[in-house]
Every structure is written in structure tokens, then in C-alpha cells.
C-alpha atoms as a PDB file:
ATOM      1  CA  UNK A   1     -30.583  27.784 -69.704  1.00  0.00           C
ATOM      2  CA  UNK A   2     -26.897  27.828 -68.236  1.00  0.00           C
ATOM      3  CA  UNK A   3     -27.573  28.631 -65.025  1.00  0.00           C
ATOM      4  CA  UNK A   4     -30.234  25.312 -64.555  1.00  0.00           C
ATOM      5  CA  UNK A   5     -26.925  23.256 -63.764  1.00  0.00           C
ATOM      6  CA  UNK A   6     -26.150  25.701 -61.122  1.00  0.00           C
ATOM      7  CA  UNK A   7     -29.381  25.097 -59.882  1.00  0.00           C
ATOM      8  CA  UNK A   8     -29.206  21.430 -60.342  1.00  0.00           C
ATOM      9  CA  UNK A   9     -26.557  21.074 -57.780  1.00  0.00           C
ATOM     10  CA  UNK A  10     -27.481  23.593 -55.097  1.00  0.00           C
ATOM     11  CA  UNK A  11     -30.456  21.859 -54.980  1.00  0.00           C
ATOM     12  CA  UNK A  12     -29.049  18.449 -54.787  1.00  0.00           C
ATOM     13  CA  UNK A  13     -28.779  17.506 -51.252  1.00  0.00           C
ATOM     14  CA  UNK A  14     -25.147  14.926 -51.933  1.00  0.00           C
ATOM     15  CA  UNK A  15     -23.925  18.237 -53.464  1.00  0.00           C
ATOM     16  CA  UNK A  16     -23.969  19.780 -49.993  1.00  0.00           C
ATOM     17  CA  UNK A  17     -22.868  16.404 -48.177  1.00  0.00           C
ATOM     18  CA  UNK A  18     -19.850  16.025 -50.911  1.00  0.00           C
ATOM     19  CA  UNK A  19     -18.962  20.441 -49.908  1.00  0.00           C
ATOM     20  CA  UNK A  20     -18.828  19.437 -46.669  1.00  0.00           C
ATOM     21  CA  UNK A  21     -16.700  16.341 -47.234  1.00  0.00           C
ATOM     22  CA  UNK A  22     -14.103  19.069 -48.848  1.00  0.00           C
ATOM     23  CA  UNK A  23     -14.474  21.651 -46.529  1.00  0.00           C
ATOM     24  CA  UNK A  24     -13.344  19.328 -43.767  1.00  0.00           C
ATOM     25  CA  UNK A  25     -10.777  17.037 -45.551  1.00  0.00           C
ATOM     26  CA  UNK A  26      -9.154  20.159 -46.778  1.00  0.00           C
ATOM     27  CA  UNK A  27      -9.160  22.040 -43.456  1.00  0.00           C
ATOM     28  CA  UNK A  28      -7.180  19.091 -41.801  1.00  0.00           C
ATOM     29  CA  UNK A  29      -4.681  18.548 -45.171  1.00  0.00           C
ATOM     30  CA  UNK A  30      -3.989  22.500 -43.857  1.00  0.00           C
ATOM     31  CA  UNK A  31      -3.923  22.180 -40.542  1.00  0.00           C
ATOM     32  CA  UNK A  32      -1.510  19.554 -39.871  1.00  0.00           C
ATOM     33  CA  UNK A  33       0.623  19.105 -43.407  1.00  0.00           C
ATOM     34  CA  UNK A  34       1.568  23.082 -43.417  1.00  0.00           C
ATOM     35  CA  UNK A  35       3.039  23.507 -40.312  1.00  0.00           C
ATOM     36  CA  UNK A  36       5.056  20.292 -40.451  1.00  0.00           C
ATOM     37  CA  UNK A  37       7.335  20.872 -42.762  1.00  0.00           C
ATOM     38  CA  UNK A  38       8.549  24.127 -40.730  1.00  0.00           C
ATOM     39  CA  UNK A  39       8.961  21.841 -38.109  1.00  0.00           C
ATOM     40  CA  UNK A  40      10.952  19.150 -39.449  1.00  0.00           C
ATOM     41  CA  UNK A  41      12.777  22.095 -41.014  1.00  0.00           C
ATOM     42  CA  UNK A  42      13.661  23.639 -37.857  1.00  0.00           C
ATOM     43  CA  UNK A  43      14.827  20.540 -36.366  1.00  0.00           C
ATOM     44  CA  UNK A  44      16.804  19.294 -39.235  1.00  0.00           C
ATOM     45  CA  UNK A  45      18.357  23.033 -39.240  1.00  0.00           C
ATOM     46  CA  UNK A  46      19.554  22.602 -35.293  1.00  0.00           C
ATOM     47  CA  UNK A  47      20.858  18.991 -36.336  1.00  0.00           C
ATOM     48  CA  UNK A  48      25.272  19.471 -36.469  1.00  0.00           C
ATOM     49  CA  UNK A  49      26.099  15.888 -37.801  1.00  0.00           C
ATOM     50  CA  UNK A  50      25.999  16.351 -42.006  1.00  0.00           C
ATOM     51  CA  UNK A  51      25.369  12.287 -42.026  1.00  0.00           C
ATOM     52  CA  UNK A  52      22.905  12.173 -39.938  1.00  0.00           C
ATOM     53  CA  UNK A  53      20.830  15.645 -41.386  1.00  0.00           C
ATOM     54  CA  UNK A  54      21.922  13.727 -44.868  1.00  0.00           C
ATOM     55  CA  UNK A  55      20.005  10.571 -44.164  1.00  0.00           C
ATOM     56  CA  UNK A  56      16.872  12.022 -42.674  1.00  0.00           C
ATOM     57  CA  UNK A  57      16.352  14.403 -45.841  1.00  0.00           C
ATOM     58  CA  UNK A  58      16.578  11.632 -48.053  1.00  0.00           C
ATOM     59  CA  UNK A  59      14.156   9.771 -46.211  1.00  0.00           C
ATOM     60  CA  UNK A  60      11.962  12.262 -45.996  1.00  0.00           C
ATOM     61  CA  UNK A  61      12.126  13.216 -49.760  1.00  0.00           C
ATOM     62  CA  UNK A  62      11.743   9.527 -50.549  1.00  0.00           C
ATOM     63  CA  UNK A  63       7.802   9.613 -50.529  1.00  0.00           C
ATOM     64  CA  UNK A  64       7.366  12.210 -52.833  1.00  0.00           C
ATOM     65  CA  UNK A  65       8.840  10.475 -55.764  1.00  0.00           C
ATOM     66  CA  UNK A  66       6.585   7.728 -55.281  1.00  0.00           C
ATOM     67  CA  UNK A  67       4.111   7.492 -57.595  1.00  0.00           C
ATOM     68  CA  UNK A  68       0.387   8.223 -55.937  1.00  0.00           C
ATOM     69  CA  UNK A  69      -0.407   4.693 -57.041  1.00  0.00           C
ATOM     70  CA  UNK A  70       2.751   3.071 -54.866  1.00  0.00           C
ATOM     71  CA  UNK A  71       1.623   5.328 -51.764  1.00  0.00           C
ATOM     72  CA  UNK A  72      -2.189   4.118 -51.639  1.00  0.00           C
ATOM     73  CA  UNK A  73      -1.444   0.753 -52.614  1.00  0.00           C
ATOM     74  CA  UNK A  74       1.320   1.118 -49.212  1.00  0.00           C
ATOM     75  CA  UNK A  75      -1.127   2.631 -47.233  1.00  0.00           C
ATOM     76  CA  UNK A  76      -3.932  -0.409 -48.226  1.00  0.00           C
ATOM     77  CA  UNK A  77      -1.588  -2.708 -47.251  1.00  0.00           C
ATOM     78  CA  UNK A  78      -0.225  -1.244 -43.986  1.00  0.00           C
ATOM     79  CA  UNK A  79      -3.992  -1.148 -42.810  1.00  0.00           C
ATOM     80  CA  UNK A  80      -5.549  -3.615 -44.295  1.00  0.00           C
ATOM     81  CA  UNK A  81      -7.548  -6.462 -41.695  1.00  0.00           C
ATOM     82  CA  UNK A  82      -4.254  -8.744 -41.949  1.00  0.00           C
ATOM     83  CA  UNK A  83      -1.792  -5.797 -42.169  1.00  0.00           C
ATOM     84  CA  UNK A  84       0.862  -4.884 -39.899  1.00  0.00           C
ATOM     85  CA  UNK A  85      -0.877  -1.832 -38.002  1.00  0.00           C
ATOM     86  CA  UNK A  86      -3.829  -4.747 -37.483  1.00  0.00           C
ATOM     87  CA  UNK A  87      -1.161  -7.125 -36.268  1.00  0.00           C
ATOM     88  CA  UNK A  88       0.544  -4.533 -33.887  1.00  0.00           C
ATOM     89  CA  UNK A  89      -2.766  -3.839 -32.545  1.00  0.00           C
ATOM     90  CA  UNK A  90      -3.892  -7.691 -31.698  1.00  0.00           C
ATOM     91  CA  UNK A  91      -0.755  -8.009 -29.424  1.00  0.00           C
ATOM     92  CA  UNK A  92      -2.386  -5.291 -27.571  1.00  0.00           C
ATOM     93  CA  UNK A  93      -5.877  -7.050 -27.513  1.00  0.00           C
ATOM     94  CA  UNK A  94      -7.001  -5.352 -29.827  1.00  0.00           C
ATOM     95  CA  UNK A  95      -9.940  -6.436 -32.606  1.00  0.00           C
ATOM     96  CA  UNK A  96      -9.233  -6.167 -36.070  1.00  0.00           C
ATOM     97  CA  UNK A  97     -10.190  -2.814 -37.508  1.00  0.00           C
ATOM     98  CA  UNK A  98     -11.624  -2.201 -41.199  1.00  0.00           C
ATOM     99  CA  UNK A  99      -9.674   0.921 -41.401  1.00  0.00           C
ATOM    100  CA  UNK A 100      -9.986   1.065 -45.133  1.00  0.00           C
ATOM    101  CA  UNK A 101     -14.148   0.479 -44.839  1.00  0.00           C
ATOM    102  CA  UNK A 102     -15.100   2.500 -42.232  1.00  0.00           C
ATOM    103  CA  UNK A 103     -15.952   6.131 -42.854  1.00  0.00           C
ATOM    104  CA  UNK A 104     -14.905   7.594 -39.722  1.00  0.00           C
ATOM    105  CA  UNK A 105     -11.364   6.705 -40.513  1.00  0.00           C
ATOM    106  CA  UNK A 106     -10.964   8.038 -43.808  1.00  0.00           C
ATOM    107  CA  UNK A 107     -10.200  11.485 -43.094  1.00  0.00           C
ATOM    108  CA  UNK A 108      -7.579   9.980 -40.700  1.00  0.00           C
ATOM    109  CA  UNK A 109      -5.826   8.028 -43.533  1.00  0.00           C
ATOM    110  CA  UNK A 110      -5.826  10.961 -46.022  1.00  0.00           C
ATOM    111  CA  UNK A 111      -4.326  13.449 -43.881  1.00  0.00           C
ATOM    112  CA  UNK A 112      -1.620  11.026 -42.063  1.00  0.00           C
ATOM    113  CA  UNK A 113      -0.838   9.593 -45.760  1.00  0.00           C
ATOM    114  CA  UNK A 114      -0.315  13.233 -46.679  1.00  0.00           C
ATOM    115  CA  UNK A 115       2.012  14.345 -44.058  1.00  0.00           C
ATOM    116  CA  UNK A 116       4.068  11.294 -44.814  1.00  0.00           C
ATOM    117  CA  UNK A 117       4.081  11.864 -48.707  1.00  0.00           C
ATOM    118  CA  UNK A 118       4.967  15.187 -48.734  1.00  0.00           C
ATOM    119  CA  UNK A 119       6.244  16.535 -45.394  1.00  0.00           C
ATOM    120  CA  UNK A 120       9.958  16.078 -46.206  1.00  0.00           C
ATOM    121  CA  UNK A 121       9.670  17.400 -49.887  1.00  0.00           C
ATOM    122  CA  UNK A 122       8.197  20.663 -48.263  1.00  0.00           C
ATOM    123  CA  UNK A 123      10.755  21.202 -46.239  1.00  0.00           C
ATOM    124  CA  UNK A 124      12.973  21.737 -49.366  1.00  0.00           C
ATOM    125  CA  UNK A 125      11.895  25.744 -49.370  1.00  0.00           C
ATOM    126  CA  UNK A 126      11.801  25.817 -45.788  1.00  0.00           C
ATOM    127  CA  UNK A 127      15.761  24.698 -45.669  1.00  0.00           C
ATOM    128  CA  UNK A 128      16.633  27.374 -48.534  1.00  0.00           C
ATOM    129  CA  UNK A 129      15.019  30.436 -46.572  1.00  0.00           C
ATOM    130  CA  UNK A 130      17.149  29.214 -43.841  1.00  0.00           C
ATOM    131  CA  UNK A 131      20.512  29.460 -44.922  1.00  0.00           C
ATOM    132  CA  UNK A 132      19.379  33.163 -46.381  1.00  0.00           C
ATOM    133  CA  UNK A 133      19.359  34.049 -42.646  1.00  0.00           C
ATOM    134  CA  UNK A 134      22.300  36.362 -41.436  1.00  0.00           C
ATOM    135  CA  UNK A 135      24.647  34.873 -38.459  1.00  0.00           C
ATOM    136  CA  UNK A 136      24.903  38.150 -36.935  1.00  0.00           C
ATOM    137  CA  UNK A 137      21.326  37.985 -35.589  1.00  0.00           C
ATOM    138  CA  UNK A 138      21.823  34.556 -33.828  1.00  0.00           C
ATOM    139  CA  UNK A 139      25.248  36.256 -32.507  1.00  0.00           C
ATOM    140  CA  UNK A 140      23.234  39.241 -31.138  1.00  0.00           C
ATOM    141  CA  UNK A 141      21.052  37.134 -29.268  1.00  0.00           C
ATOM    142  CA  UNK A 142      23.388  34.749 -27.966  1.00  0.00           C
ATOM    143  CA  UNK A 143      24.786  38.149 -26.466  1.00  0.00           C
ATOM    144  CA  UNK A 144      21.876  39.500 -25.492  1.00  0.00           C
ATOM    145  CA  UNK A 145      21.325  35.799 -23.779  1.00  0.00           C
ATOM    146  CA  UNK A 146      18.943  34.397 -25.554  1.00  0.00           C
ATOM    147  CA  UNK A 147      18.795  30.488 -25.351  1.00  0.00           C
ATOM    148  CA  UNK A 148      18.118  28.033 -28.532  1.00  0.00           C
ATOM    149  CA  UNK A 149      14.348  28.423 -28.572  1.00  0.00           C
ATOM    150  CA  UNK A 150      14.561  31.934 -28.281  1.00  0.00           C
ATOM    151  CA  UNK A 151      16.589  31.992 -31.059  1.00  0.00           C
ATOM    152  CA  UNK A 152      14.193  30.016 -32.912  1.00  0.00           C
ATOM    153  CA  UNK A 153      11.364  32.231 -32.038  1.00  0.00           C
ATOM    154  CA  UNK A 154      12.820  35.447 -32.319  1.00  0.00           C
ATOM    155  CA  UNK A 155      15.228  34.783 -35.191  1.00  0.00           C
ATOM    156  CA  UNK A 156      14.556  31.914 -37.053  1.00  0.00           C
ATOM    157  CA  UNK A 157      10.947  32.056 -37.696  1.00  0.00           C
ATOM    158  CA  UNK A 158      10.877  35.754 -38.651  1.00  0.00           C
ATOM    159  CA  UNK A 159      13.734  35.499 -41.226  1.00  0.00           C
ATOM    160  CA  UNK A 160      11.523  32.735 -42.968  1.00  0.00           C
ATOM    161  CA  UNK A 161       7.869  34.195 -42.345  1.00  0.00           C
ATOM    162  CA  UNK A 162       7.863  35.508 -46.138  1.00  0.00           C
ATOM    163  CA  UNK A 163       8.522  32.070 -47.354  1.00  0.00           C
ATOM    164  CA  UNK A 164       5.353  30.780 -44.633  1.00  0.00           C
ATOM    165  CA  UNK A 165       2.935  33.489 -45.560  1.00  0.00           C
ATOM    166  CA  UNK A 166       3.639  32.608 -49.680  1.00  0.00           C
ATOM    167  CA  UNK A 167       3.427  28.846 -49.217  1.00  0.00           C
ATOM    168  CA  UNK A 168       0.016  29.781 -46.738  1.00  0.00           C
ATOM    169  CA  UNK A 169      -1.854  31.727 -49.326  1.00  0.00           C
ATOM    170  CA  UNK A 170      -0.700  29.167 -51.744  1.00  0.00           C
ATOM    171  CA  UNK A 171      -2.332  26.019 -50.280  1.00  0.00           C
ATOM    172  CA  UNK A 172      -5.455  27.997 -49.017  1.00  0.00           C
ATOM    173  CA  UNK A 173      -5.867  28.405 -52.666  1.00  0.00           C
ATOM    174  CA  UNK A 174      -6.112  25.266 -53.648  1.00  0.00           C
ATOM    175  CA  UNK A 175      -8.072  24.185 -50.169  1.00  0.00           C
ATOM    176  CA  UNK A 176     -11.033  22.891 -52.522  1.00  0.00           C
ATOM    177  CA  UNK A 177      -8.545  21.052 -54.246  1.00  0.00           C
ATOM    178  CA  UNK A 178      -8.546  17.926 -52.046  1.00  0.00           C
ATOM    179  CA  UNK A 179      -6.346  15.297 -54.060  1.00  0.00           C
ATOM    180  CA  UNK A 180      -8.499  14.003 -56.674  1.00  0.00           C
ATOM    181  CA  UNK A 181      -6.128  11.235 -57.775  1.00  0.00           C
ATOM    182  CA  UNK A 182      -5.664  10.015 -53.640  1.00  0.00           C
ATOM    183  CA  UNK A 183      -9.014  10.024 -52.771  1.00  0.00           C
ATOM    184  CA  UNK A 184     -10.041   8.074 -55.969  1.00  0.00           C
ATOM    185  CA  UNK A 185      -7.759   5.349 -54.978  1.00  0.00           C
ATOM    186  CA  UNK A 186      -8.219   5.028 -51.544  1.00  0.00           C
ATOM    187  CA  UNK A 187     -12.244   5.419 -51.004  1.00  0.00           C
ATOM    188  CA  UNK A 188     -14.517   3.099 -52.216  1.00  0.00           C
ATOM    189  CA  UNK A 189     -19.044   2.702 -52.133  1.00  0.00           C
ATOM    190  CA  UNK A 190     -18.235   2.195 -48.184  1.00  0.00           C
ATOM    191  CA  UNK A 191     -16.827   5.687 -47.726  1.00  0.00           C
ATOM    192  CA  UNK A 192     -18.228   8.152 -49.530  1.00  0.00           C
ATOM    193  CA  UNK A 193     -20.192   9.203 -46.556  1.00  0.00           C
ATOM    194  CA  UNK A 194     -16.928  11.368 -45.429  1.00  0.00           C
ATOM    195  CA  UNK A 195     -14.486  10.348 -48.381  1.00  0.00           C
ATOM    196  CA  UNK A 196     -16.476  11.916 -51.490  1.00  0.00           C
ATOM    197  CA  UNK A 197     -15.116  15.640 -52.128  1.00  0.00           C
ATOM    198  CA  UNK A 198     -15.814  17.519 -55.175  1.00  0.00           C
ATOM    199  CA  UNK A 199     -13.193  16.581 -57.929  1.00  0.00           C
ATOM    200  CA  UNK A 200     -14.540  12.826 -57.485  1.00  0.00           C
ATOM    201  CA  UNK A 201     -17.700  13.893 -57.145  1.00  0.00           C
ATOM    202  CA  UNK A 202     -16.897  15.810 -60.669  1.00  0.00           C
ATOM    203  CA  UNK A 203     -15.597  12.744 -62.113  1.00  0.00           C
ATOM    204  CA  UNK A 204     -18.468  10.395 -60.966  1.00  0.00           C
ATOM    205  CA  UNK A 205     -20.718  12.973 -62.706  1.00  0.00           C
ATOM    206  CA  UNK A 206     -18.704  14.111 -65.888  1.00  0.00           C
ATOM    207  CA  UNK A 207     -17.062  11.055 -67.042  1.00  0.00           C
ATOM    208  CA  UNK A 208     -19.192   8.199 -65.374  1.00  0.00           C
ATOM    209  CA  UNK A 209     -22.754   9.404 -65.593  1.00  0.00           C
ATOM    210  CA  UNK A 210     -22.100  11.235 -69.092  1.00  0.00           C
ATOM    211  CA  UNK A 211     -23.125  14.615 -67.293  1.00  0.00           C
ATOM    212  CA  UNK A 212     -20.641  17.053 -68.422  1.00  0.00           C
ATOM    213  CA  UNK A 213     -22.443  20.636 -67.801  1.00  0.00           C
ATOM    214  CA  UNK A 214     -23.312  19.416 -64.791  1.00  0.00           C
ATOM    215  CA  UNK A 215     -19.755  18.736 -63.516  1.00  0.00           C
ATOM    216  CA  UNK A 216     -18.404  21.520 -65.892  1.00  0.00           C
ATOM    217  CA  UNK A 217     -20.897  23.933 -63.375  1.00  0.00           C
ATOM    218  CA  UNK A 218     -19.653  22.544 -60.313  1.00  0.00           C
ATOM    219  CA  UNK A 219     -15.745  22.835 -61.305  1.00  0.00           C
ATOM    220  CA  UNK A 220     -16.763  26.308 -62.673  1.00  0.00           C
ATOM    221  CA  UNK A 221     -18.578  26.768 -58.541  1.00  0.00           C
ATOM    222  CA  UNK A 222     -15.094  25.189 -56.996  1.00  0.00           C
ATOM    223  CA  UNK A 223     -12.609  27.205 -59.117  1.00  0.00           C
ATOM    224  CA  UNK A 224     -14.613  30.152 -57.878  1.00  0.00           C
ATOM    225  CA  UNK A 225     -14.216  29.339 -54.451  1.00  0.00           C
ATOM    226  CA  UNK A 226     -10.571  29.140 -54.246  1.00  0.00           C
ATOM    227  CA  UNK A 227     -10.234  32.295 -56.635  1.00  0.00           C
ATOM    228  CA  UNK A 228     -12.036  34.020 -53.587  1.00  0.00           C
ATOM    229  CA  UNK A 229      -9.981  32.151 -51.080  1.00  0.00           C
ATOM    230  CA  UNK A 230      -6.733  32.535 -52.536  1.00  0.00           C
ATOM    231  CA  UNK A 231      -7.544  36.953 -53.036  1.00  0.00           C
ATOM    232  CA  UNK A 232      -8.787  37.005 -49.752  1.00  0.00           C
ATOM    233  CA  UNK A 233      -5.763  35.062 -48.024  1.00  0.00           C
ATOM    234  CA  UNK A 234      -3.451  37.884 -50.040  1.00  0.00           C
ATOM    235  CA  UNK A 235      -5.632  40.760 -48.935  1.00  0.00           C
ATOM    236  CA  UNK A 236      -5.564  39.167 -45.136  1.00  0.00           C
ATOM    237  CA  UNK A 237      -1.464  38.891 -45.455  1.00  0.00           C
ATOM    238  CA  UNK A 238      -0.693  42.174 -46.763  1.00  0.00           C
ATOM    239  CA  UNK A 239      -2.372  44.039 -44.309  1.00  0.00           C
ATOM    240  CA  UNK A 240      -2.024  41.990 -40.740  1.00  0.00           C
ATOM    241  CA  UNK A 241       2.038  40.897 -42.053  1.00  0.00           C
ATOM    242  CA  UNK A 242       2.624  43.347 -44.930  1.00  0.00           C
ATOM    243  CA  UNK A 243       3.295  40.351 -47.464  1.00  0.00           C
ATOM    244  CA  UNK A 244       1.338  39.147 -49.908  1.00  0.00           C
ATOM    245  CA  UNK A 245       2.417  37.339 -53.543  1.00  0.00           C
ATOM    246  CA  UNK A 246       0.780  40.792 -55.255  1.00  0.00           C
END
């Protein structure tokens, strides 16, 4: 009798269409918001003036204490038909686009709205592992005549790989965890298409449609998933890097 909700959903054909959805919103969220904050880490790292570095870090940080309510209702606004990306865009030529109702550009907002929100607040750790870094090794390669990118390459990124490989395994386990609150905010009937992942697909089903086993069986199916991703991104590290978080 349990296992008929199981079989409920693999059979259901949006099932599949909302996996998908997941699969590729949370591939992007890692592709592009992971190796950011390194980046902006890095640079902020090679940065000499204290009030300069100073104001970029609190701008960055700035996002993430905004409530996920502020940053869709900001991101609504910025691209709505009469909002200022529209505007910037019609003294180009350009048509008005329905950013917010169009599928294809949902993916787009999420990720962008991601690496804005949270880019600077994950460069927190990055910063930290930094400064843990011993000066000799940049003096040994400044001997050895190595320029600032080599430095970077040789130096900088190896002293912090432990920190990289911990946050990695971290966010691939929680890759089928595509912001639930985000994505409820920002998609609506128009979207769903390529804007419905799991956890709203969960809530539509659990607390809309009065179907608890059957979202209780599909959280139970996603929590599996990223206990297999999460023990297989571990395994992966400790053999190819020798680091792993157990």
C-alpha cells in the first residue's frame, strides 16, 4: 500500500517534466554561483586599498540580509514590461520583453538573482582560508619568478582547495534543493513549463491539493537523491583530491 504513491508519481508524466525542471535549474545555481565567490574572493584578496576592499564587501554582503521577499519583489520590478532593464533596452530599439512571463527566461532570472543574492556572502569563507595561507610560499615564487597569476594558480588556489572541495560536496548535496521559497515567488501558471521544480511541486501537491503521502513520497524520492549525491561527491573527493568532510 506505501509504495502506490511511489508509483503514483513515476508514472505521472509532470513528475518527470517538474525532475527535469530541477535537474537543470540546479545544475546552473552550481555552475555559475560556486565558482563566483572564489572569484570575487581572489580579486578582492589582490585589492591593496582597505577602503576600497571595505566598500565592495559590504556591498556584496548587502543582498544576503535581504529578506527573499525584498529580492523577488527587486527583481519583478527591475524586469518588469515598464522596468528599467525594459527601458534600457527600448533606447536600443528594442521591444518590450515579458521577462517575468516567458518560460525561457526563468532559469535566467533564478540563477542571475542568485549570484547577486549570495555571491558576496560566500565569499566570507573564501576570504578566511585566505589569510590562513603562509607568506613564505608567495615569497618562494616571487623568487623562483613567478608572476601574479602564477601565484594565484600555484599558491593561492591550492592553499584554499580544502575549503572548495567542502563547500562543493556541500551544495551538490542539496542540488535537488532548488530554492523553494524563490521559485514560489517569482514563477507563476505562465512558467511552470521550466520554473516548476520539486519542493513547489511538493507544496502544490501536499498543502494545496490536500495530497500529503503523495508529496510526503516524493520528498522521501528527493531526500534520497541528494543523500546519494552528497556520499558520492565525498567518495569522488577523497579519492581524486584526498579530501572529503568524512
Amino acid at each position: 500500500m506505501g509504495l502506490r504513491y511511489v508509483q503514483m508519481f513515476l508514472n505521472d508524466p509532470t513528475f518527470w517534466q517538474v525532475f527535469r525542471n530541477t535537474l537543470w535549474i540546479g545544475g546552473l545555481t552550481l555552475l555559475f554561483c560556486f565558482p563566483v565567490p572564489i572569484v570575487l574572493a581572489l580579486l578582492l584578496n589582490e585589492v591593496r586599498r582597505r577602503s576600497l576592499k571595505r566598500f565592495v564587501q559590504s556591498v556584496s554582503y548587502l543582498p544576503h540580509f535581504l529578506s527573499i521577499v525584498i529580492v523577488a519583489g527587486i527583481t519583478m520590478q527591475m524586469l518588469a514590461g515598464d522596468g528599467p532593464v525594459n527601458h534600457i533596452l527600448g533606447w536600443f530599439g528594442h521591444d518590450p520583453i515579458r521577462f517575468i512571463q516567458e518560460p525561457e527566461w526563468f532559469r535566467t532570472i533564478y540563477v542571475g538573482s542568485e549570484i547577486w543574492q549570495t555571491a558576496g556572502w560566500g565569499t566570507i569563507l573564501y576570504l578566511a582560508a585566505l589569510t590562513t595561507i603562509d607568506e613564505d610560499l608567495y615569497e618562494a615564487a616571487r623568487i623562483d619568478g613567478a608572476n601574479r597569476w602564477q601565484q594565484i594558480w600555484h599558491v593561492t588556489l591550492p592553499g584554499i582547495r580544502p575549503t572548495m572541495i567542502t563547500l562543493l560536496i556541500l551544495n551538490v548535496g542539496t542540488f535537488m534543493a532548488v530554492g523553494f521559497e524563490k521559485v514560489l515567488l517569482l514563477y507563476n501558471p505562465l512558467t511552470y513549463p521550466t520554473a516548476d521544480v520539486i519542493s513547489t511541486y511538493v507544496y502544490r501537491s501536499g498543502v494545496e491539493s490536500n495530497s500529503f503521502s503523495y508529496a510526503a513520497a516524493i520528498g522521501l524520492f528527493e531526500a534520497i537523491i541528494g543523500l546519494v549525491l552528497i556520499t558520492s561527491a565525498n567518495q569522488l573527493s577523497r579519492r581524486t583530491v584526498g579530501t572529503s568532510l568524512w
